[in-house]
C-alpha atoms as a PDB file:
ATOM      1  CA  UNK A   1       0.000   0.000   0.000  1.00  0.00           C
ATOM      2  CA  UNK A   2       1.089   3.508  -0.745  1.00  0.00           C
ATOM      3  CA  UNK A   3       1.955   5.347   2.775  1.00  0.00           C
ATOM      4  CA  UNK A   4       1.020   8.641   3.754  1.00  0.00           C
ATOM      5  CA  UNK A   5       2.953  10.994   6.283  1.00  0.00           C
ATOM      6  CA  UNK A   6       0.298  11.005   9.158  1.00  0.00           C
ATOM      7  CA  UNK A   7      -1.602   8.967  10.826  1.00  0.00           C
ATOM      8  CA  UNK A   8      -4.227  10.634  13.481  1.00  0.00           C
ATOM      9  CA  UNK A   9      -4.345   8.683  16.700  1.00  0.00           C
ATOM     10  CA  UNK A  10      -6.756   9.126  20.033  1.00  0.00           C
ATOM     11  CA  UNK A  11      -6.490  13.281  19.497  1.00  0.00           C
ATOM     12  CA  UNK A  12      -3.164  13.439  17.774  1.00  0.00           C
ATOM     13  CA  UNK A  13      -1.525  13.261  14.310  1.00  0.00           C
ATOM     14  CA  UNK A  14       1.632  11.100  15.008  1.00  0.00           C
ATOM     15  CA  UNK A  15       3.950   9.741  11.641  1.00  0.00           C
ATOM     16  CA  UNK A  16       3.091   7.089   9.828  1.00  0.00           C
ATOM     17  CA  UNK A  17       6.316   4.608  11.202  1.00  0.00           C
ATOM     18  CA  UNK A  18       5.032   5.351  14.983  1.00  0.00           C
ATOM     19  CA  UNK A  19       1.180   4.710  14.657  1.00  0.00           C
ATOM     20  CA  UNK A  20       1.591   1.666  16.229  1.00  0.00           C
ATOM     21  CA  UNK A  21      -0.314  -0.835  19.193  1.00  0.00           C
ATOM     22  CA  UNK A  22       0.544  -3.224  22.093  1.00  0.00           C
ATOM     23  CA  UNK A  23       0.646  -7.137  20.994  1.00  0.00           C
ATOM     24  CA  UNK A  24      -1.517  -7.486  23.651  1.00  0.00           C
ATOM     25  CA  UNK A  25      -4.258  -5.317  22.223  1.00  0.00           C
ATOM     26  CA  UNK A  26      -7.816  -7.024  23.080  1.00  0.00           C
ATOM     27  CA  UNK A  27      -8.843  -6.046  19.422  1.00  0.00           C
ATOM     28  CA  UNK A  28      -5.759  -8.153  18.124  1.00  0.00           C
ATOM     29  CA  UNK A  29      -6.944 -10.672  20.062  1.00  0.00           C
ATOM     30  CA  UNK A  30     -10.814 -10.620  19.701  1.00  0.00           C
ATOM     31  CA  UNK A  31     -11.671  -8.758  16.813  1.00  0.00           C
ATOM     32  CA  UNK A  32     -13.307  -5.874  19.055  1.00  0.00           C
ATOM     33  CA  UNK A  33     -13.518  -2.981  16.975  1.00  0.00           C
ATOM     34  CA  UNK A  34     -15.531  -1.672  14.045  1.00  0.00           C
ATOM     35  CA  UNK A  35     -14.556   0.543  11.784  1.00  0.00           C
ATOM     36  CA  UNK A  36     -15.444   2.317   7.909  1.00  0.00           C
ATOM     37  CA  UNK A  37     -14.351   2.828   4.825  1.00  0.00           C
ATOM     38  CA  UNK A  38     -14.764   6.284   3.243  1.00  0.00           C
ATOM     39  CA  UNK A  39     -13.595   7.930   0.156  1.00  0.00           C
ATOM     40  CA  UNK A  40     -12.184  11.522  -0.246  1.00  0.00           C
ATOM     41  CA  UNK A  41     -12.481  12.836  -4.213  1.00  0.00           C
ATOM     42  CA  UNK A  42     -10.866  15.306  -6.078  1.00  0.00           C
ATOM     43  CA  UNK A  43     -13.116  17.750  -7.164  1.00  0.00           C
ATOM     44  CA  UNK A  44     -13.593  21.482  -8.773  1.00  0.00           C
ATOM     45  CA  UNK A  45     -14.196  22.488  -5.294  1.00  0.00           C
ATOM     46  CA  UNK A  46     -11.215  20.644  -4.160  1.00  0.00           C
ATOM     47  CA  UNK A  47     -10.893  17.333  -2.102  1.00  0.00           C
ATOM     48  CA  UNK A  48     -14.468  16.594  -1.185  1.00  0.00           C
ATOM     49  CA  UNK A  49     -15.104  13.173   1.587  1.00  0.00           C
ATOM     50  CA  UNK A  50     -17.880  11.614   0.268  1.00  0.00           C
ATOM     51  CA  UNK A  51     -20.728  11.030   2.520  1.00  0.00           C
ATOM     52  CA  UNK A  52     -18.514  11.730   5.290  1.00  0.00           C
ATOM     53  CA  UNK A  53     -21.251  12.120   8.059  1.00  0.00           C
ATOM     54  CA  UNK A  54     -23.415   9.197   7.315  1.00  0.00           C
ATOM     55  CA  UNK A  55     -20.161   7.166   7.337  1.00  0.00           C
ATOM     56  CA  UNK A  56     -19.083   8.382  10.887  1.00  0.00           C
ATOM     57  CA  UNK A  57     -22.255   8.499  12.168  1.00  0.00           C
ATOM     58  CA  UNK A  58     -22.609   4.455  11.111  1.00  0.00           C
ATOM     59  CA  UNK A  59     -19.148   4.204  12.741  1.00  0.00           C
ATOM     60  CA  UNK A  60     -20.343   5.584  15.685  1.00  0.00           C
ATOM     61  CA  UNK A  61     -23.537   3.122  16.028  1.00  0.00           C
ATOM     62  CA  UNK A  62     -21.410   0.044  14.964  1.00  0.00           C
ATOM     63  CA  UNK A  63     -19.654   1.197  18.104  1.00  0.00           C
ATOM     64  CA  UNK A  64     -22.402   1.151  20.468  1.00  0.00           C
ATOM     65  CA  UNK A  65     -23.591  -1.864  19.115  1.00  0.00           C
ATOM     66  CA  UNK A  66     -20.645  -4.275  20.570  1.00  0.00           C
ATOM     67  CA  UNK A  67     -20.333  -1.820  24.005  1.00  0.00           C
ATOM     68  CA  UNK A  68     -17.426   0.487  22.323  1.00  0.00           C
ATOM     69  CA  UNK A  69     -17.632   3.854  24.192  1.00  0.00           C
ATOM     70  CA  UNK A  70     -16.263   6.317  21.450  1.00  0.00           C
ATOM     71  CA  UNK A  71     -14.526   9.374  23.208  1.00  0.00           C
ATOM     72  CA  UNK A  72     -14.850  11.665  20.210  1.00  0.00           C
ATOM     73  CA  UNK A  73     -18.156  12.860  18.930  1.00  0.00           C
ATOM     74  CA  UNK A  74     -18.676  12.666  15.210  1.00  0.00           C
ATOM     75  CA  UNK A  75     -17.898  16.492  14.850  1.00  0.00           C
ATOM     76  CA  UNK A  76     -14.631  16.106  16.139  1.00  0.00           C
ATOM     77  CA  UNK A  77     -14.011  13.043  13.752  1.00  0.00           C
ATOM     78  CA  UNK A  78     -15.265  15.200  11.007  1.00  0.00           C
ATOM     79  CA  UNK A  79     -12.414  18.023  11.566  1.00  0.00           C
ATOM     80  CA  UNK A  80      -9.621  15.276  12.637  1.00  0.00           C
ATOM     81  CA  UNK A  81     -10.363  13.414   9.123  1.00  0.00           C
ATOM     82  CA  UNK A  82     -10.287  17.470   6.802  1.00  0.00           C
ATOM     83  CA  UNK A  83      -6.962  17.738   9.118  1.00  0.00           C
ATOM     84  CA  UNK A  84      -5.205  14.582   8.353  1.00  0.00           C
ATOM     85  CA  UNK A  85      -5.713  15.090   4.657  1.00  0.00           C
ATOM     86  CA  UNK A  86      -4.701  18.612   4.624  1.00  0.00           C
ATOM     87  CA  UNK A  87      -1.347  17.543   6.537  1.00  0.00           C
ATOM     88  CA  UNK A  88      -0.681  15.025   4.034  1.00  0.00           C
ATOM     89  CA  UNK A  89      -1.591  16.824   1.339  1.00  0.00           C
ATOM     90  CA  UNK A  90      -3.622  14.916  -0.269  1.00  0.00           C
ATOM     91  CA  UNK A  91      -6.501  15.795  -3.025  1.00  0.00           C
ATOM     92  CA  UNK A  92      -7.627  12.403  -3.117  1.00  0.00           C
ATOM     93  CA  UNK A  93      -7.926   8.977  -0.976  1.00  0.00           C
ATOM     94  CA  UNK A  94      -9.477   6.301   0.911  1.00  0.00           C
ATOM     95  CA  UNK A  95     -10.335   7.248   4.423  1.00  0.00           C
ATOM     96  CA  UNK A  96     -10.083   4.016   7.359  1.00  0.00           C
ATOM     97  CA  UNK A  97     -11.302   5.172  10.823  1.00  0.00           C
ATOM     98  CA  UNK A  98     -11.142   2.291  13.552  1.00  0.00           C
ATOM     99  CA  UNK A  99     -12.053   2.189  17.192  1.00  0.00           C
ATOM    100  CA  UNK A 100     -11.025  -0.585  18.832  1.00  0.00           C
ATOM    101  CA  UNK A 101     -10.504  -2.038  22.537  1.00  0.00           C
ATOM    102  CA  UNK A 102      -6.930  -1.696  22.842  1.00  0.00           C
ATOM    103  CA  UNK A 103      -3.863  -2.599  25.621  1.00  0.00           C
ATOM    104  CA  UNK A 104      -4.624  -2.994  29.385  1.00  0.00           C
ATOM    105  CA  UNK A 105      -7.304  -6.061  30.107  1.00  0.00           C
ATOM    106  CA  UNK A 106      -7.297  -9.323  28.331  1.00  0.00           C
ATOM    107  CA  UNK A 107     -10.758 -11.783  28.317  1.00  0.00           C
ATOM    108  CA  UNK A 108     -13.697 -11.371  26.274  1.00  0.00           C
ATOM    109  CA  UNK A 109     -15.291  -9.054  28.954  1.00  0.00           C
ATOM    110  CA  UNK A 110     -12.794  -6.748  29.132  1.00  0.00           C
ATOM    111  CA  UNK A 111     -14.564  -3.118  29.775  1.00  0.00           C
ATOM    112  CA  UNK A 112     -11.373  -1.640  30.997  1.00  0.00           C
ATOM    113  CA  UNK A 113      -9.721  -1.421  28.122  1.00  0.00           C
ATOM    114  CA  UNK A 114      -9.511   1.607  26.144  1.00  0.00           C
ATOM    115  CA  UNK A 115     -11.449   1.906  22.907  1.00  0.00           C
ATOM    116  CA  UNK A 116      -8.326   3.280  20.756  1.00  0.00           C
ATOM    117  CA  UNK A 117      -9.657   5.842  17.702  1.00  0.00           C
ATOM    118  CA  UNK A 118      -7.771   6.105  14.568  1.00  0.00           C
ATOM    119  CA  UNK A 119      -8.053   7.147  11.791  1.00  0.00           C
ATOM    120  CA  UNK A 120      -5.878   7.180   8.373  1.00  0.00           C
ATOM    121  CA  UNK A 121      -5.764   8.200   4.983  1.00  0.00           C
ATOM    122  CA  UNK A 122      -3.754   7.241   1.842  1.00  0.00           C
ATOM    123  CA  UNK A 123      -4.185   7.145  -2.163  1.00  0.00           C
ATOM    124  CA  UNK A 124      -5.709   3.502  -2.682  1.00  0.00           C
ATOM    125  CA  UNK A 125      -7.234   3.070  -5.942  1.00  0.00           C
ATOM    126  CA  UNK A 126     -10.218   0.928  -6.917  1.00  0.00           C
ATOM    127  CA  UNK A 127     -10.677  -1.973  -5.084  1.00  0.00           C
ATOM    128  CA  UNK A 128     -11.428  -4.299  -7.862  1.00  0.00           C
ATOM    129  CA  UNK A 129      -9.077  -2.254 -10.046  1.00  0.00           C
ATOM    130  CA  UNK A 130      -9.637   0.067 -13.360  1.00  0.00           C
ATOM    131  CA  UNK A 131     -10.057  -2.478 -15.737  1.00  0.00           C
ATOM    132  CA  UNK A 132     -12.755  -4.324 -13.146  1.00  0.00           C
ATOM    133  CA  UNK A 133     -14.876  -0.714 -13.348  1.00  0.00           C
ATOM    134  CA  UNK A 134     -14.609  -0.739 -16.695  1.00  0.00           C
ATOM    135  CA  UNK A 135     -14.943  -4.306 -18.023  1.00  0.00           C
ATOM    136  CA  UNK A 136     -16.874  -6.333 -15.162  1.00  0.00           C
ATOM    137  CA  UNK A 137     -15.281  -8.669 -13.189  1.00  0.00           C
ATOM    138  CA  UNK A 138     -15.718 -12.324 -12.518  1.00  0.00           C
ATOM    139  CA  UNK A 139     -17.772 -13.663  -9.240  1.00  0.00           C
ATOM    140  CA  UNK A 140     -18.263 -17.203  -7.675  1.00  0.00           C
ATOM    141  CA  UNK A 141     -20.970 -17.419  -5.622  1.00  0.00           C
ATOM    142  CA  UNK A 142     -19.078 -18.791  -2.140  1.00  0.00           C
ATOM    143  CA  UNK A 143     -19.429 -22.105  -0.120  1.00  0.00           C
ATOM    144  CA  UNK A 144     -19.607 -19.613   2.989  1.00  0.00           C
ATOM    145  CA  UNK A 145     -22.811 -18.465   4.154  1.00  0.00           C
ATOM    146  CA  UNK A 146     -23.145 -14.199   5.015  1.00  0.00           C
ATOM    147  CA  UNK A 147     -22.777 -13.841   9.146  1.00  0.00           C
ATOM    148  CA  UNK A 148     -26.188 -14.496  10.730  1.00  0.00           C
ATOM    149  CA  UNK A 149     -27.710 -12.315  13.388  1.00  0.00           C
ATOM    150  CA  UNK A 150     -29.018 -15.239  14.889  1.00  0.00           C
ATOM    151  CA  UNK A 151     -25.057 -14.994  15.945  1.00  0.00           C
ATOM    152  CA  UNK A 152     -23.347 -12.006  15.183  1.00  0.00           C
ATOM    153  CA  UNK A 153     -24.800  -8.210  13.541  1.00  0.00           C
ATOM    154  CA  UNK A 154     -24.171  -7.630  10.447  1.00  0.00           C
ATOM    155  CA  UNK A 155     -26.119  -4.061  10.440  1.00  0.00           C
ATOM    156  CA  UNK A 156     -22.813  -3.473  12.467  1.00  0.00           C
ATOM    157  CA  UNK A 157     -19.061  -2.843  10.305  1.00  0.00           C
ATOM    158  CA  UNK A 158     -17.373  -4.785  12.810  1.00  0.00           C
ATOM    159  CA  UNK A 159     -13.248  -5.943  12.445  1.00  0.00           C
ATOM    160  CA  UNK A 160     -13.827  -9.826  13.963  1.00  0.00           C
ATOM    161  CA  UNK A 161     -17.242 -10.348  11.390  1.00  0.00           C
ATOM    162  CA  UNK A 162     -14.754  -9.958   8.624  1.00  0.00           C
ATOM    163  CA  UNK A 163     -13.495 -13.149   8.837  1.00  0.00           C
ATOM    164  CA  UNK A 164     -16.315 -14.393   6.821  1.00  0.00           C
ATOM    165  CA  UNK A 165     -15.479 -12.253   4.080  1.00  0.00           C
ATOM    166  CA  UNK A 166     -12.011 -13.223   4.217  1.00  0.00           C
ATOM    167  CA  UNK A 167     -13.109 -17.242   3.618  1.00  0.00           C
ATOM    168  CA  UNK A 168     -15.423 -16.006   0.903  1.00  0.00           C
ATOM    169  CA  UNK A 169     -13.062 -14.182  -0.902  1.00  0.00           C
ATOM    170  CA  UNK A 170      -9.626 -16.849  -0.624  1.00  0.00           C
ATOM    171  CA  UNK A 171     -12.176 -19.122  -1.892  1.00  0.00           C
ATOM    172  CA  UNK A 172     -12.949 -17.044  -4.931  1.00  0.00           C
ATOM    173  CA  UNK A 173      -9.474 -15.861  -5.330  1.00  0.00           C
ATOM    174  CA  UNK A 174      -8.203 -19.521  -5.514  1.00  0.00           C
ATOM    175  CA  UNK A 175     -10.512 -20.763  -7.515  1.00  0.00           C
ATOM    176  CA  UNK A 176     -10.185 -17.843 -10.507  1.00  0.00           C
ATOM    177  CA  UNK A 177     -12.510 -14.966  -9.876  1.00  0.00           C
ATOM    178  CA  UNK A 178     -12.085 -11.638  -8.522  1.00  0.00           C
ATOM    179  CA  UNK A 179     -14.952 -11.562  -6.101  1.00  0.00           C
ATOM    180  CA  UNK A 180     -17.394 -13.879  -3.751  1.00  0.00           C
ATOM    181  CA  UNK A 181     -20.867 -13.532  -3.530  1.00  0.00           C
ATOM    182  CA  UNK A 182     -22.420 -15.154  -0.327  1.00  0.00           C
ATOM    183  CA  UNK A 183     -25.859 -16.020   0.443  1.00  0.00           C
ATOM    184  CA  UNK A 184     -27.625 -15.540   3.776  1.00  0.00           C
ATOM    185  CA  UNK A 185     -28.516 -18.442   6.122  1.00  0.00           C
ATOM    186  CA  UNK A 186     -31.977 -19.028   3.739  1.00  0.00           C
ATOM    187  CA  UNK A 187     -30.136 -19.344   0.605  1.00  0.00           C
ATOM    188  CA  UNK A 188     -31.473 -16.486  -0.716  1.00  0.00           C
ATOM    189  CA  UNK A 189     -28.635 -13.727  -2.275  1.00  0.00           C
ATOM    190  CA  UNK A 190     -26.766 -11.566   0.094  1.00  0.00           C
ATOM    191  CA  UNK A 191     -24.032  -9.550  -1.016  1.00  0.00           C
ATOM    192  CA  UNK A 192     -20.068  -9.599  -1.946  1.00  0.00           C
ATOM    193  CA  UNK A 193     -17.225 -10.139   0.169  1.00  0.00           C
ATOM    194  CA  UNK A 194     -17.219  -6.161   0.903  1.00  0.00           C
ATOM    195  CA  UNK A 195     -19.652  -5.422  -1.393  1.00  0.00           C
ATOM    196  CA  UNK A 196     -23.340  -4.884  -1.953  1.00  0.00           C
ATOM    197  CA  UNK A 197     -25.472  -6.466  -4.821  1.00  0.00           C
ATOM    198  CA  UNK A 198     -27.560  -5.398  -7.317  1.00  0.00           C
ATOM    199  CA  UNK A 199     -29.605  -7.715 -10.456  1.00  0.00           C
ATOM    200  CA  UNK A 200     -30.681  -5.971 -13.260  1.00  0.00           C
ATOM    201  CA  UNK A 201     -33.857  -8.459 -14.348  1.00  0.00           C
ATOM    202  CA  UNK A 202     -36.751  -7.571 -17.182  1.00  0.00           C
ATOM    203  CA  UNK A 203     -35.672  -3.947 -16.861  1.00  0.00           C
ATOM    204  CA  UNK A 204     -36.171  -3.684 -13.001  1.00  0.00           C
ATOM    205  CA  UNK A 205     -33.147  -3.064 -10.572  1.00  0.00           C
ATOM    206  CA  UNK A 206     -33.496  -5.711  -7.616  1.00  0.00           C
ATOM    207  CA  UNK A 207     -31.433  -5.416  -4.453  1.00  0.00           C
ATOM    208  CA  UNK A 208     -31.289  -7.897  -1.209  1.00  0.00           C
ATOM    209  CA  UNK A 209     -33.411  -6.252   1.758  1.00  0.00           C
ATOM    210  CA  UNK A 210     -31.576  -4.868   4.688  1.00  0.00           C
ATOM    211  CA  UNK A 211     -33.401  -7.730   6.850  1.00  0.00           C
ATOM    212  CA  UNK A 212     -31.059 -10.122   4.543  1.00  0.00           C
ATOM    213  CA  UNK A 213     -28.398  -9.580   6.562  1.00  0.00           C
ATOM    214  CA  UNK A 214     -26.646  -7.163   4.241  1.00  0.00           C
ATOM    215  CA  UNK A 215     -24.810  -4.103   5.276  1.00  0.00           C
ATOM    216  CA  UNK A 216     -26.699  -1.574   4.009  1.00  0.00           C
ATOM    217  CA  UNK A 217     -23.661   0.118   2.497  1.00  0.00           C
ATOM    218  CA  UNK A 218     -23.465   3.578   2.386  1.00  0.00           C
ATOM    219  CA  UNK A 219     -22.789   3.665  -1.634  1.00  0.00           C
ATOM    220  CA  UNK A 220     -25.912   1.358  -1.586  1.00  0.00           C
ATOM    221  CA  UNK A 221     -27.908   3.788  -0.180  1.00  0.00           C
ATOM    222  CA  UNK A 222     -26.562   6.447  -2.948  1.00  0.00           C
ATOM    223  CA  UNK A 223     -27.438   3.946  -5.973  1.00  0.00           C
ATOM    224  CA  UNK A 224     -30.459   3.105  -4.499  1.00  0.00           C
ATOM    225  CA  UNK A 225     -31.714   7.222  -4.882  1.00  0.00           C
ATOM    226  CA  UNK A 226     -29.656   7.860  -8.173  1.00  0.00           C
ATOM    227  CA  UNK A 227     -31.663   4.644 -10.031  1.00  0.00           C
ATOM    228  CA  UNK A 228     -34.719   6.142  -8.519  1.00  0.00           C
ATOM    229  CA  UNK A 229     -34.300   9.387  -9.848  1.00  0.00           C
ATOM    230  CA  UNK A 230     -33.286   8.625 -13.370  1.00  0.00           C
ATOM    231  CA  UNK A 231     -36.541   7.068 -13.873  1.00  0.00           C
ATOM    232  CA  UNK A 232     -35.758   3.506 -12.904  1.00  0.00           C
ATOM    233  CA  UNK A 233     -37.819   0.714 -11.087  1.00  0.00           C
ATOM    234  CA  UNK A 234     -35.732  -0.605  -7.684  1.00  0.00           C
ATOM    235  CA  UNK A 235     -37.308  -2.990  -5.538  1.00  0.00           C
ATOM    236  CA  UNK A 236     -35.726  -4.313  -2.653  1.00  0.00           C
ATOM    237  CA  UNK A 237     -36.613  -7.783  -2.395  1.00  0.00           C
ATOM    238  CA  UNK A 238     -35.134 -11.495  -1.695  1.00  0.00           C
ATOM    239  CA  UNK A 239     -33.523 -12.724  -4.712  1.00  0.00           C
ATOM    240  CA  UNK A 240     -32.503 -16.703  -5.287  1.00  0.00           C
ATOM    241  CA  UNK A 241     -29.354 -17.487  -6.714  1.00  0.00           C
ATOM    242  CA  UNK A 242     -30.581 -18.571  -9.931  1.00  0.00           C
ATOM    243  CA  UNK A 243     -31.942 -15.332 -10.778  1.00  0.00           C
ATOM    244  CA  UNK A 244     -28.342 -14.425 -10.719  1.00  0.00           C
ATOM    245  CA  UNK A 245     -27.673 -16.574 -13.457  1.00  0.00           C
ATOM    246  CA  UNK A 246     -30.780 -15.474 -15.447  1.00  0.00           C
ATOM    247  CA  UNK A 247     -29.933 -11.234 -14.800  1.00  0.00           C
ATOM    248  CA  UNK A 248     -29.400  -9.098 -17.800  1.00  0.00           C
ATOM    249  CA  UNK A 249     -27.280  -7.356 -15.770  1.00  0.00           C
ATOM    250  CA  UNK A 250     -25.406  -7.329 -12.423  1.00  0.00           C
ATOM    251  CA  UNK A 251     -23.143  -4.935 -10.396  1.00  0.00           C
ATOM    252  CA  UNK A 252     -21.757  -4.815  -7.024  1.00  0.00           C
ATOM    253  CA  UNK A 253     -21.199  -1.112  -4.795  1.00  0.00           C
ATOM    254  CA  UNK A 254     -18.858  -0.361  -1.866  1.00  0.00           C
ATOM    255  CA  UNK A 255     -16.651   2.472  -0.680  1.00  0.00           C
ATOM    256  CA  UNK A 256     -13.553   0.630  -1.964  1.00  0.00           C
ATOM    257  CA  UNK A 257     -14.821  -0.987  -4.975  1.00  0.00           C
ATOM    258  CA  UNK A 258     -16.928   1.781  -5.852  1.00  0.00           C
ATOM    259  CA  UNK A 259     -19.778   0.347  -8.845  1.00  0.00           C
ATOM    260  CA  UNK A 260     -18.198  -2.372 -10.347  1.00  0.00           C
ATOM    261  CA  UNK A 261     -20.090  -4.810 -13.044  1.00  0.00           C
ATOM    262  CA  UNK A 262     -19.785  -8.491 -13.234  1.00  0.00           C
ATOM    263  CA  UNK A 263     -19.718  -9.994 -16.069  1.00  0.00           C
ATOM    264  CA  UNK A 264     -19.996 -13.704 -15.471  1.00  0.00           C
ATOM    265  CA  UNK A 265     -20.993 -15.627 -12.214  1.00  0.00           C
ATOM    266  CA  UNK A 266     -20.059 -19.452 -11.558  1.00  0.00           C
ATOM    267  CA  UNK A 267     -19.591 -19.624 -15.020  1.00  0.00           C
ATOM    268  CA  UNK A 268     -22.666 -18.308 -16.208  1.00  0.00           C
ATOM    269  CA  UNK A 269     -21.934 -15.553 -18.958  1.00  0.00           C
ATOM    270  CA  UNK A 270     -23.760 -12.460 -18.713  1.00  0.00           C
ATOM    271  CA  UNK A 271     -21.825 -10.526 -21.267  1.00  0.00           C
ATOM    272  CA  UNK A 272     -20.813  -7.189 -21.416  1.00  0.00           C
ATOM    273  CA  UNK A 273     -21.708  -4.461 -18.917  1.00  0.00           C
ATOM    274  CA  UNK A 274     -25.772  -3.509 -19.747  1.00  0.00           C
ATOM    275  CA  UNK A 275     -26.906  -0.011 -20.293  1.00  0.00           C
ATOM    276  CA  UNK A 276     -28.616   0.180 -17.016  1.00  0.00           C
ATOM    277  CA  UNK A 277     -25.485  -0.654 -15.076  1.00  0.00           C
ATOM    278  CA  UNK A 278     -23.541   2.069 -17.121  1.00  0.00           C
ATOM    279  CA  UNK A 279     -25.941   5.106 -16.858  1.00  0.00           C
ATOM    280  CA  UNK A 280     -26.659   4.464 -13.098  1.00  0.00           C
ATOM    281  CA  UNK A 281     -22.281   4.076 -12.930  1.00  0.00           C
ATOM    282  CA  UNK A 282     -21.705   7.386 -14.863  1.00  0.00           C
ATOM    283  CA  UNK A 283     -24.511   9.292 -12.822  1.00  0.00           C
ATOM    284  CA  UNK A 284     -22.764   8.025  -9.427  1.00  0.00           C
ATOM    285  CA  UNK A 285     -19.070   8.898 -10.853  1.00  0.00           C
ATOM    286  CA  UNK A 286     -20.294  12.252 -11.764  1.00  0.00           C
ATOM    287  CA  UNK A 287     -22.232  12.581  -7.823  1.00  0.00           C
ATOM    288  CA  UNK A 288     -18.358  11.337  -6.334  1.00  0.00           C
ATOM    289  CA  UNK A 289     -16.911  14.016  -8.328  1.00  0.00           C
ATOM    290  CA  UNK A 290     -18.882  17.001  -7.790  1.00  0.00           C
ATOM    291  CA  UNK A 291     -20.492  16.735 -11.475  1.00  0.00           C
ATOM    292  CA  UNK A 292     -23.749  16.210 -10.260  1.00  0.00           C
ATOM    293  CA  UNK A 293     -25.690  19.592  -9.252  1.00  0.00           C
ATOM    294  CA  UNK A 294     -28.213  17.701  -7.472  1.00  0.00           C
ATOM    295  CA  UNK A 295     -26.259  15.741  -5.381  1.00  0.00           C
ATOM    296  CA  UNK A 296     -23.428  18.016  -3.928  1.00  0.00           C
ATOM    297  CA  UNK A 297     -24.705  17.980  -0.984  1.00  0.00           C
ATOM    298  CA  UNK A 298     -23.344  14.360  -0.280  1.00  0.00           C
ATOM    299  CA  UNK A 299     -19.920  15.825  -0.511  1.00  0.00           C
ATOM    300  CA  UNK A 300     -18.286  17.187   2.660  1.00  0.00           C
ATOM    301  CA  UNK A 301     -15.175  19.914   1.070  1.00  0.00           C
ATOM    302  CA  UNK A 302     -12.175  20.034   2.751  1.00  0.00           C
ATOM    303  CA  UNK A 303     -11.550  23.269   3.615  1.00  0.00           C
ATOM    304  CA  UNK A 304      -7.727  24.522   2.314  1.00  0.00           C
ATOM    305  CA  UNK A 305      -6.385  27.029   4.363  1.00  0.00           C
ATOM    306  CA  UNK A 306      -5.993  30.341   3.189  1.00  0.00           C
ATOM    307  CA  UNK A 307      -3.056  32.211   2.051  1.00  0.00           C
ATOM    308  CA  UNK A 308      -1.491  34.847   3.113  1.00  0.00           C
ATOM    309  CA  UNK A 309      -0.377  38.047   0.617  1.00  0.00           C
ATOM    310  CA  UNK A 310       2.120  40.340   1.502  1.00  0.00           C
END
């Protein structure tokens, strides 16, 4: 990964090299933490964080979800993230805040620990890569099931619930594709490995539920208005695998894969990226950018400071 200058850690911006933890960390040790992914764009307005307060405000429920007292409001998260970039100078870049239950009390009830808050920033381009955006990429729909919240929470972006992910996608990986797409515990369609779905079928745009044990990703939420306002039919529904296989059209959202296509899934060939997937792509490249008048206010600026003439 490319590395950035600062990292900004419980109040303070401290160099990349030294943002480091204890070993002994209970979030090392237990997955305890939750955390986001957010995107900062270069735009004609300058950098611009994308969504930035619905992300932070999810951070901060994910927190109280799994007992994670965050010391810092989401205002002061707000200014600490415009800082960071404007110390390392960057116009553009993928944002990671992470709280987590860090050194001093080991067990899984472990209250005394401190909830660590950091959060840093660095140019990461698509997840999926270029040529993924632009050509579709390859899925396999996984052996692993989604997390249950029979079990776990998957409303919440939580580090330890990642480890299903992580199965879903080795198993994809090894076996030739660039993403996994799980189902939930009924065997209806979920989502990707880090990723939410979306099936393009007789002209309507179909999209698991939230009560499917999705994420309900903050880039979903965008598509889900931008499709609505150019006209087309969404309906958020439970969709069975085959109708994966039978789609004119699939594509997959997320902070760090942004709206990627898929072109084929276990196999099944469903040719090149579809005209719905492309107009609802451009519309949401041009709202990321600050190209779209009627969505600018889903980008947060980041102020520059001014200055100063003789």
């Amino acid at each position: 990964m490319e590395k950035s200058e600062w990292i900004w850690m419980n109040g303070d911006l401290v160099p990349w090299e030294n943002a480091k933890v204890h070993v002994l960390s209970h979030g090392l040790h237990y997955g305890s933490g939750v955390f986001e992914g957010i995107r900062c764009y270069d735009t004609d307005r300058g950098p611009a964080v994308f969504r930035h307060r619905d992300h932070l405000e999810r951070l901060a429920k994910s927190a109280k979800l799994y007992y994670l007292p965050l010391s810092y409001p989401v205002d002061e998260l707000r200014d600490a993230t415009h800082e960071l970039i404007r110390r390392n100078g960057l116009s553009s870049c993928y944002i990671r805040p992470i709280a987590f239950r860090g050194y001093g009390e080991m067990g899984l009830y472990a209250q005394s620990a401190p909830v660590d808050v950091v959060i840093a920033a660095w140019p990461w381009g698509a997840y999926l890569g270029d040529a993924g955006k632009r050509n579709a990429v390859r899925a396999k729909v996984s052996s692993w099931r989604r997390i249950s919240p029979d079990g776990l929470i998957p409303e919440a972006k939580a580090c330890g619930q990642y480890l299903n992910s992580i199965l879903a996608k080795t198993e994809s990986a090894k076996a030739g594709y660039e993403e996994a797409i799980l189902l939930d515990q009924r065997g209806f369609v979920c989502e990707g490995s880090g990723e939410n779905i979306f099936v393009v079928r007789e002209g309507q745009i179909l999209t698991p539920p939230p009560g499917a044990s999705i994420l309900d990703g903050i880039n979903r939420r965008s598509v889900v208005q931008i499709a609505r306002d150019l006209g087309y039919t969404l309906v958020e529904r439970d969709i069975a695998r085959a109708e994966l296989y039978l789609a004119e059209e699939v594509f997959l959202t997320g902070t760090a894969a942004e709206l990627v296509p898929v072109r084929e899934i276990d196999d099944h060939d469903l040719g090149e990226p579809g005209e719905i997937t492309r107009v609802v792509q451009a519309k949401f490249e041009d709202a990321t950018c600050g190209r779209a008048q009627e969505y600018l206010e889903w980008l947060d600026i980041v102020e520059q400071p001014s200055k100063v003439t003789s």
